[in-house]
Protein backbone atom coordinates (compact mmCIF):
# COMPACT_ATOMS: atom_id res chain seq x y z
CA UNK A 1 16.16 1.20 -0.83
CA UNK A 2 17.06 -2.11 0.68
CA UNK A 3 15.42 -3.57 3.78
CA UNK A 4 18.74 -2.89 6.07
CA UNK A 5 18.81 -0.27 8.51
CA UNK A 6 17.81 2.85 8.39
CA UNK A 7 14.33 1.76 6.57
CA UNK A 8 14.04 -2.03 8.01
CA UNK A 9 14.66 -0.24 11.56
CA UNK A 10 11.56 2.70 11.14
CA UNK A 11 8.99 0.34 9.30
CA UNK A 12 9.59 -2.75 11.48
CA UNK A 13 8.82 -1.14 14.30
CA UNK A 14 5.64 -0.03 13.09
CA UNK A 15 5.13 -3.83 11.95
CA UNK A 16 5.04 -2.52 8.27
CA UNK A 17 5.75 -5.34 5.91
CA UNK A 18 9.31 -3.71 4.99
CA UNK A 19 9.87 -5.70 1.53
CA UNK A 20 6.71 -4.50 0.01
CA UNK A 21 7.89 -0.82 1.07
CA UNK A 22 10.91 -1.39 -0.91
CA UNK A 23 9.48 -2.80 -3.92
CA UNK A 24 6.97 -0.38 -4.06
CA UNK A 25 9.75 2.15 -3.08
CA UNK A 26 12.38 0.88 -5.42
CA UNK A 27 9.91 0.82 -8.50
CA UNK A 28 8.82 4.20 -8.12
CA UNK A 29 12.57 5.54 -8.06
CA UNK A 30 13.95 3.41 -10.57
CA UNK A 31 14.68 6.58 -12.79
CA UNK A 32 16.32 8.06 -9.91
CA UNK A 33 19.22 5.83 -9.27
CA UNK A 34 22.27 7.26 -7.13
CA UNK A 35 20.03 10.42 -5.83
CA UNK A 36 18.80 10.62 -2.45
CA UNK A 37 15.65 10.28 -2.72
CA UNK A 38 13.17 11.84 0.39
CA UNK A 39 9.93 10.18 0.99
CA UNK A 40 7.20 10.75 3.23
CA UNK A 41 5.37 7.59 4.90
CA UNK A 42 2.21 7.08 5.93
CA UNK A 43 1.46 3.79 8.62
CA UNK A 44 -2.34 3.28 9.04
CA UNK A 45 -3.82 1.53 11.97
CA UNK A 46 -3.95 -2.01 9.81
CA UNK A 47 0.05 -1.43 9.07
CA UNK A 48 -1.04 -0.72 5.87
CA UNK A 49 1.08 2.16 3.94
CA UNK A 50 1.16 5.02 1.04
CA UNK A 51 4.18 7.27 0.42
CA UNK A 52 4.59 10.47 -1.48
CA UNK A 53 8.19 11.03 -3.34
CA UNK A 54 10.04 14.15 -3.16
CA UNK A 55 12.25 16.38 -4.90
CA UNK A 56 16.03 15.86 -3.79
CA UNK A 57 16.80 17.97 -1.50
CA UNK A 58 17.86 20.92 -2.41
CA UNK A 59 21.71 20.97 -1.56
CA UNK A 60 22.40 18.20 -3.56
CA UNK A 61 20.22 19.77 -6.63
CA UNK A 62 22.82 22.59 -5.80
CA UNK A 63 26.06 20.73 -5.87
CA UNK A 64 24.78 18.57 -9.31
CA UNK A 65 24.18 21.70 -10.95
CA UNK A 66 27.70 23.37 -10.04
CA UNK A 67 29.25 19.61 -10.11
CA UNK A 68 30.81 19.19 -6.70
CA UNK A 69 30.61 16.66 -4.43
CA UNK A 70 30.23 18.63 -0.92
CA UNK A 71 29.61 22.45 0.38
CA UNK A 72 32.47 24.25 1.58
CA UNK A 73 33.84 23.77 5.09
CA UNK A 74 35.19 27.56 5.60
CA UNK A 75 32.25 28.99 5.03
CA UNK A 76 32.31 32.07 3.91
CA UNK A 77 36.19 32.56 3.74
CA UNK A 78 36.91 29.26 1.24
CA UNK A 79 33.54 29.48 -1.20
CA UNK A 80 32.46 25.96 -2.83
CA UNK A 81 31.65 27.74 -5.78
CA UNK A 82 29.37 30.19 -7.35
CA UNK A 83 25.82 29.88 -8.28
CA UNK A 84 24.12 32.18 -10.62
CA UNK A 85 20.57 33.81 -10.08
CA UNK A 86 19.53 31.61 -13.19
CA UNK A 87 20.40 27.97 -11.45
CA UNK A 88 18.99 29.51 -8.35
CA UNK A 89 15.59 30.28 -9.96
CA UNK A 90 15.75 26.92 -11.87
CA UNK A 91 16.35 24.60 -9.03
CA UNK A 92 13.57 26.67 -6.92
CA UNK A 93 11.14 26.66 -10.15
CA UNK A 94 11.55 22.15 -9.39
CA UNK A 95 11.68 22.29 -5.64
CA UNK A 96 8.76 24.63 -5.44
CA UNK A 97 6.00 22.04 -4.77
CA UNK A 98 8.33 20.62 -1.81
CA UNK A 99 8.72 24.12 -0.56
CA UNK A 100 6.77 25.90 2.40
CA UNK A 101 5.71 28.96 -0.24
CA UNK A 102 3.77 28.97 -3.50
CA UNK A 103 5.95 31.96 -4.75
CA UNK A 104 8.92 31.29 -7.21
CA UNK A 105 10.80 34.63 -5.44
CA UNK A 106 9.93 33.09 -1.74
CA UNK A 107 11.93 29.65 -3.24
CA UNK A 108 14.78 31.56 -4.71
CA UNK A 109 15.17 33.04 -1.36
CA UNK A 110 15.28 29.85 0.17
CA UNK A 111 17.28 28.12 -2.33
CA UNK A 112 19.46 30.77 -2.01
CA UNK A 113 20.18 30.85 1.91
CA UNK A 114 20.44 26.64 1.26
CA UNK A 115 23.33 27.74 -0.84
CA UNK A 116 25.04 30.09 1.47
CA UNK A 117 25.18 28.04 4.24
CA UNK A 118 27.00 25.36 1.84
CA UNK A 119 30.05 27.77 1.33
CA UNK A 120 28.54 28.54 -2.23
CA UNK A 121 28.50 32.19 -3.45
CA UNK A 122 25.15 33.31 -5.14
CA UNK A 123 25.77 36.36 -8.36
């Protein structure tokens, strides 16, 4: 993260001190260069500040593991590609503490729908 807009922008407003952020930011996802990385901030009253890391989200854990760079844009007519009920159940089995459910099946499902709506086709 740098301190340029989009994060200089949310945090100054808030009168967070926005190059602490990104250290603290930075050294957490140093393993994770070139992923988008979520995060979810917390401002207290003194402008202090935690954050919790996420998983990536989960259409870009779908185009890494079928190795394309975007979802299709003739959905369904023109598929990305095809996803198989093994990658599916993988990429939920990571995402599943980021995920509204505490059921591997319930994260499939959602991984799965993620995965339509990209133009990919799920076998």
């Amino acid at each position: 993260a740098t301190p340029a807009p989009p994060v200089g922008t949310a945090l100054g407003q808030h009168g967070v001190a926005i190059m602490d952020f990104v250290k603290q930011y930075n050294d957490k996802t140093k393993d994770m260069k070139g992923q988008v990385v979520p995060a979810v901030i917390t401002i207290y009253e003194d402008r202090s500040f935690d954050f919790t890391i996420k998983k990536a989200p989960v259409s870009d854990m779908i185009k890494k593991a079928l190795g394309i760079e975007k979802g299709s844009g003739k959905t369904p007519r023109e598929p990305a590609g095809t996803i198989t009920h093994e990658q599916v159940k993988k990429i939920a089995e990571e995402k599943l503490v980021d995920l509204n459910t505490t059921d591997v099946e319930a994260a499939a499902r959602i991984v799965e729908g993620t995965a339509r709506s990209m133009g990919v086709k799920v076998e």
